[in-house]
Protein backbone atom coordinates (compact mmCIF):
# COMPACT_ATOMS: atom_id res chain seq x y z
CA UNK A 1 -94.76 -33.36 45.57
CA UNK A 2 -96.99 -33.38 48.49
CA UNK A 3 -94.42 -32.78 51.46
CA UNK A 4 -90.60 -32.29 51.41
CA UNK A 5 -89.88 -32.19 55.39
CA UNK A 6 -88.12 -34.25 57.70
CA UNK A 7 -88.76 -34.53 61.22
CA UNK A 8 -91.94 -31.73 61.36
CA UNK A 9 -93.23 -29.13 58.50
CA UNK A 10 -91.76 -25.58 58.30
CA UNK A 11 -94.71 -23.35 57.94
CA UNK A 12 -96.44 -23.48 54.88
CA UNK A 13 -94.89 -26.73 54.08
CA UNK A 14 -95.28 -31.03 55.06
CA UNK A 15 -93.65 -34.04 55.69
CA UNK A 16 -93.17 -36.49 53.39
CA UNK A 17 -95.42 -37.45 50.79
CA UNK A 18 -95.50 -37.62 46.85
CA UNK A 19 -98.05 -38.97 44.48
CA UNK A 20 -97.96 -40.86 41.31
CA UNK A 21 -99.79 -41.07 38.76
CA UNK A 22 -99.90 -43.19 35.44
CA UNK A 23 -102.80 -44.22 33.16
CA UNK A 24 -104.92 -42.64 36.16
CA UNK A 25 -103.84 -45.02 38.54
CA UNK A 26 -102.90 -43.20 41.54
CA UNK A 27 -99.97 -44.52 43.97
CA UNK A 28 -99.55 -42.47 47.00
CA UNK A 29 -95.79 -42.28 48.67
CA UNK A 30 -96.08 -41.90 52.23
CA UNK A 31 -97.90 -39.10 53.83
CA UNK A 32 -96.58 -37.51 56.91
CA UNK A 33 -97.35 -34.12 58.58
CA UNK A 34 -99.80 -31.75 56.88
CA UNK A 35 -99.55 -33.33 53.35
CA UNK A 36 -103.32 -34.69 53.94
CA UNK A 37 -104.62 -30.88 52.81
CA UNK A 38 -102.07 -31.02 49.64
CA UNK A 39 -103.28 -34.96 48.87
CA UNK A 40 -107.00 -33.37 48.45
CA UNK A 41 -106.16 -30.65 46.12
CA UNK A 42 -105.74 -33.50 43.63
CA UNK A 43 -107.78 -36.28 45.32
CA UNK A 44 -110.72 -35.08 46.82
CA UNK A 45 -112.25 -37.67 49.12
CA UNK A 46 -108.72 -39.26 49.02
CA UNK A 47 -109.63 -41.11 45.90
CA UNK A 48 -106.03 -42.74 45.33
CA UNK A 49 -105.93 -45.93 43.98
CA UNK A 50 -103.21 -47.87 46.24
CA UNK A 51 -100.78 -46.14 49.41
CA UNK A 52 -97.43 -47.12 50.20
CA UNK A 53 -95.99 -46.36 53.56
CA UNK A 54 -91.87 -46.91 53.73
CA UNK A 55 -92.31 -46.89 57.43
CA UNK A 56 -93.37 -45.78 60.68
CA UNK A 57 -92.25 -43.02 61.63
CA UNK A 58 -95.00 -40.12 62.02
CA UNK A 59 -93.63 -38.06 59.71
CA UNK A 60 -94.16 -40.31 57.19
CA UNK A 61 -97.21 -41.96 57.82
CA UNK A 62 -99.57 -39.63 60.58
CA UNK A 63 -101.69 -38.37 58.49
CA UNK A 64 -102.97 -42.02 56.84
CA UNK A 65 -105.00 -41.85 59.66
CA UNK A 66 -106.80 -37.89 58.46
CA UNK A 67 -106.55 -40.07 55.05
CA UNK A 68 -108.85 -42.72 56.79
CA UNK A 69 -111.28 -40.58 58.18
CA UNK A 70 -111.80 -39.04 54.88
CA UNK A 71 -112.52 -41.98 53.34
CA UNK A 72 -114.86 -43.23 56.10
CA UNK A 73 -117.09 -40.22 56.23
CA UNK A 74 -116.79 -39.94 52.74
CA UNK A 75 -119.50 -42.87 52.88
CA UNK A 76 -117.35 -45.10 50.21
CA UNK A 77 -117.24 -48.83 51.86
CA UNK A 78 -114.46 -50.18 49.42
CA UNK A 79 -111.12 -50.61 51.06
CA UNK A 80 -108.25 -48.81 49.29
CA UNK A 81 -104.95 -51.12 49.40
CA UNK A 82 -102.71 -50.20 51.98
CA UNK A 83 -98.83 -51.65 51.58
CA UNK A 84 -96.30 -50.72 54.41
CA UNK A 85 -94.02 -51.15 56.66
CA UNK A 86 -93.94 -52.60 60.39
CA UNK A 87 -95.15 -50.42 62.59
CA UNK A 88 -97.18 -48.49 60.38
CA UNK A 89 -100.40 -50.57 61.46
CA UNK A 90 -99.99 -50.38 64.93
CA UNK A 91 -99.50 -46.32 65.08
CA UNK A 92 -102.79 -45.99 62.68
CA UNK A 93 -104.82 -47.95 65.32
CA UNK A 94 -103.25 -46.09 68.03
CA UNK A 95 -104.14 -42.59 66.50
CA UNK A 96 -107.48 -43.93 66.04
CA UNK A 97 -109.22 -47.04 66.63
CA UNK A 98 -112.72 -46.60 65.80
CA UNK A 99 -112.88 -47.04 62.64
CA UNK A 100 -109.81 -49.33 63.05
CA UNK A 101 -107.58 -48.65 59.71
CA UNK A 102 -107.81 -52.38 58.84
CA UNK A 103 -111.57 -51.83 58.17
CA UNK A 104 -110.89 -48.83 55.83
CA UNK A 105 -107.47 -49.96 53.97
CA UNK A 106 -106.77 -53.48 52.94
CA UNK A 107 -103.58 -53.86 54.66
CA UNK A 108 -100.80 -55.93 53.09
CA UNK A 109 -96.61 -55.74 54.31
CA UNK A 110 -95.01 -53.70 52.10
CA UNK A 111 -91.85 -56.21 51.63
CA UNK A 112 -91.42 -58.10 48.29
CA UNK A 113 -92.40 -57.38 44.37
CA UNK A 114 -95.87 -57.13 43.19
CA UNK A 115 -97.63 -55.55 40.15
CA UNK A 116 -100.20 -52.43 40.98
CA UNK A 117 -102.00 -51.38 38.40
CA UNK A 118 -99.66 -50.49 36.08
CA UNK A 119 -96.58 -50.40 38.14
CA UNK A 120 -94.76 -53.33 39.13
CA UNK A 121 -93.43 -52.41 42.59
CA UNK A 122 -90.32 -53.74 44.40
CA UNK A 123 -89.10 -53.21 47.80
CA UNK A 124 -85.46 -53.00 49.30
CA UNK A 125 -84.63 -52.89 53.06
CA UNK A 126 -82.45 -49.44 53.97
CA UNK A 127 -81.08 -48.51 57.03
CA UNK A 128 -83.29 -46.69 58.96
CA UNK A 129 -83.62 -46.47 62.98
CA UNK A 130 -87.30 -48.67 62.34
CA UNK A 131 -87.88 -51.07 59.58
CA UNK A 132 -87.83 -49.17 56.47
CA UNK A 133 -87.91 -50.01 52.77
CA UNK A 134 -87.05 -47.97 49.58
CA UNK A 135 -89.90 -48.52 46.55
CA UNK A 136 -88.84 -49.01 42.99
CA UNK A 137 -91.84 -47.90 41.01
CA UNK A 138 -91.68 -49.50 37.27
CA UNK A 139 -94.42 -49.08 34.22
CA UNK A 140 -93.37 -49.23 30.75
CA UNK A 141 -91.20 -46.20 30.15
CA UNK A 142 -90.35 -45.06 32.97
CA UNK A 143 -89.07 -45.99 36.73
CA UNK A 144 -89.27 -43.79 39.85
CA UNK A 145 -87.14 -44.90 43.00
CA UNK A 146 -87.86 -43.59 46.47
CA UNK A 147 -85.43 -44.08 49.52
CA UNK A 148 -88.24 -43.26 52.08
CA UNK A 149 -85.59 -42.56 54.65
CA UNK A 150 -82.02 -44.13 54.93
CA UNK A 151 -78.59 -44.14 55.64
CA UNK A 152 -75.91 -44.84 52.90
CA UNK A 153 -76.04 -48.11 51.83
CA UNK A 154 -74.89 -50.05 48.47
CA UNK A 155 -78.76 -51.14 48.14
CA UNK A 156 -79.72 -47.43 47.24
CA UNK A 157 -77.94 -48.38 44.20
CA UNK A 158 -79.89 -51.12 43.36
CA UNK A 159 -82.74 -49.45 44.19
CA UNK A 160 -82.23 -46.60 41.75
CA UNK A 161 -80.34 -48.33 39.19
CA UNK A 162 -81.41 -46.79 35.76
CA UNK A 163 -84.15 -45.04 37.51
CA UNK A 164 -85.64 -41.83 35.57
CA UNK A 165 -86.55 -40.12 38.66
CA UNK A 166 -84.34 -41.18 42.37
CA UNK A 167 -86.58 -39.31 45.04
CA UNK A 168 -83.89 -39.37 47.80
CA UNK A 169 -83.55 -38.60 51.43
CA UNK A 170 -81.19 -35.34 51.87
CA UNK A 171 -81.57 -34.82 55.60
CA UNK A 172 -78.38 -33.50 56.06
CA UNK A 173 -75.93 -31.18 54.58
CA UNK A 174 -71.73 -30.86 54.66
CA UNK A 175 -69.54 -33.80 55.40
CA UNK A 176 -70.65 -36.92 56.54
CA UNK A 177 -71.06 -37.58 59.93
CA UNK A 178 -68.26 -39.65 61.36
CA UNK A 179 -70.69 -41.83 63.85
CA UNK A 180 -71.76 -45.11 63.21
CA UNK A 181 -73.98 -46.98 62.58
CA UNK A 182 -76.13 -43.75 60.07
CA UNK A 183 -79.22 -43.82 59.62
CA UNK A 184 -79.72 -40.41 57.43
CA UNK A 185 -77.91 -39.09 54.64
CA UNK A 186 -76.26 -36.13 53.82
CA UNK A 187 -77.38 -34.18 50.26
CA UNK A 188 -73.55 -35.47 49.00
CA UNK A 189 -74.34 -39.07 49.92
CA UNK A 190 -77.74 -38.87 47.67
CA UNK A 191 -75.55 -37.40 45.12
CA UNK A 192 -72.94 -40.32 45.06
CA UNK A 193 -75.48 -43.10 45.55
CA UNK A 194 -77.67 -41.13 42.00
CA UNK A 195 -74.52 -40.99 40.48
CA UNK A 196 -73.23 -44.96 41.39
CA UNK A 197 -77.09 -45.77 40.48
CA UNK A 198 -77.18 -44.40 36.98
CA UNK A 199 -80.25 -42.36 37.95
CA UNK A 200 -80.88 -39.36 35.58
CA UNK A 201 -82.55 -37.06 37.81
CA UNK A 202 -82.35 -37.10 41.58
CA UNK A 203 -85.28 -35.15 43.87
CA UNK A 204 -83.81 -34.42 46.62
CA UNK A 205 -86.60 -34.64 49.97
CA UNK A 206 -86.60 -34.71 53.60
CA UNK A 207 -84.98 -31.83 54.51
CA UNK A 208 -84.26 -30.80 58.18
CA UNK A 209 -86.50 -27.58 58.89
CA UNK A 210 -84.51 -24.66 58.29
CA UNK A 211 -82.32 -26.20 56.00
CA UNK A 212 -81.18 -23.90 52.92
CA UNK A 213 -82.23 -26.02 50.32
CA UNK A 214 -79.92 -24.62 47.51
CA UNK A 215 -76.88 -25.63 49.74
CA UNK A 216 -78.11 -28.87 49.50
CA UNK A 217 -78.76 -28.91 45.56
CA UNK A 218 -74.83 -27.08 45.25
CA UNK A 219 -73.44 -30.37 47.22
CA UNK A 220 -75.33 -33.05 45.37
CA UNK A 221 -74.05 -31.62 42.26
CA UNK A 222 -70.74 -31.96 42.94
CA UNK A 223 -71.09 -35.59 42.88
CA UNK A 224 -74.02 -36.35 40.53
CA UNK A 225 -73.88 -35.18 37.11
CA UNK A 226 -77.78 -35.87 36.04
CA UNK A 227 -80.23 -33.34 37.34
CA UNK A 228 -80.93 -32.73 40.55
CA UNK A 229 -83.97 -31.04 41.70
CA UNK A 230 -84.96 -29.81 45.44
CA UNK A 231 -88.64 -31.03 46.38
CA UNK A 232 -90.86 -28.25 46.93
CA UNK A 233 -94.34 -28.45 47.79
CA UNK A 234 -96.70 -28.80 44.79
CA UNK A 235 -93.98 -29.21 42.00
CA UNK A 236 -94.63 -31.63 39.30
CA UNK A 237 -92.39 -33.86 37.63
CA UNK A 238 -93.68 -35.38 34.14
CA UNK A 239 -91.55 -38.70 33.11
């Protein structure tokens, strides 16, 4: 767990961003506000072997661009696979042009199914105020789902059906909001959509700054009986 914020990092935490690893292939989950630093605890130079961006917003995806420069001063010319969403291009290149990220990353659209390395990865569309899509992460064994960020939907159980691991937004906490359409979820929504999944742990992430995050893990329960974890910077999960 690289970042667990939503919106901007409480201090001494990031935004969004998890890595995973398998075989020592190295898939990177977003990486939004200050998770750069925590990437190169474990990566230095940013060696990762593909990154996945669910969409554009910055706290999700800012800090590609740090991720860029680090690999173009690092001096290594290949170009590390880049798979996202809309946007996420067009806010690289605005954050820095020069080196432009399509000379760094090999840039593909996130949307579809593919194999990397030894993960076959497919994509869902969520609801999301930008283009966003959730990332079902399969290798023999083992699956790991990721919402990115979305509003309840009957895709997140697609998305995490069976999963071993649902890493799901948790922006909010008590009862849903009542206003449509929603573009967030509350800690009891991730819950529900685990628990109509068949997931068998949900990691709760993207928490609104100040958030307790126990309040959050108390209402998930109540509707998911697997485990449910809070993300917290530097935690590792072994599947």
């Amino acid at each position: 767990m690289l970042g667990s914020c939503g919106a901007w990092p409480e201090p001494g935490r990031a935004c969004a961003g998890f890595l995973v690893s398998h075989n020592g292939y190295r898939v990177l989950l977003d990486l939004g506000y200050a998770a750069l630093p925590r990437l190169l605890e474990h990566c230095p130079d940013g060696a990762v072997d593909a990154v996945v961006v669910t969409h554009a917003h910055p706290d999700h995806c800012v800090d590609v661009s740090g991720l860029a420069r680090v690999r173009h001063y690092a001096g290594d010319t290949s170009k590390t696979p880049l798979y996202c969403a809309p946007g996420v291009l067009d806010v690289l290149a605005m954050l820095e042009p020069r080196p432009h990220p399509s000379t760094v990353f090999d840039v593909h659209d996130l949307d579809g199914t593919r194999e990397l390395g030894p993960f076959q990865v497919k994509t869902h569309r969520l609801p999301h105020h930008v283009p966003n899509f959730g990332v079902r992460l399969s290798a023999p064994g083992f699956t790991v789902a990721y919402t990115g960020d979305s509003g309840p939907s009957p895709v997140l159980a697609e998305l995490g059906r069976d999963a071993d691991l649902l890493i799901s937004d948790a922006t909010l906490q008590g009862p849903s909001p009542e206003s449509e359409p929603r573009y967030v979820m509350t800690a009891a929504e991730a819950g529900f959509w685990a628990s109509k999944a068949g997931a068998k742990r949900l990691l709760l992430t993207h928490f609104w700054p100040g958030s307790d995050r126990s309040v959050s893990v108390k209402e998930a329960r109540e509707v998911f009986g697997g485990e449910v974890i809070a993300a917290e910077e530097g935690l590792v999960i072994t599947l």
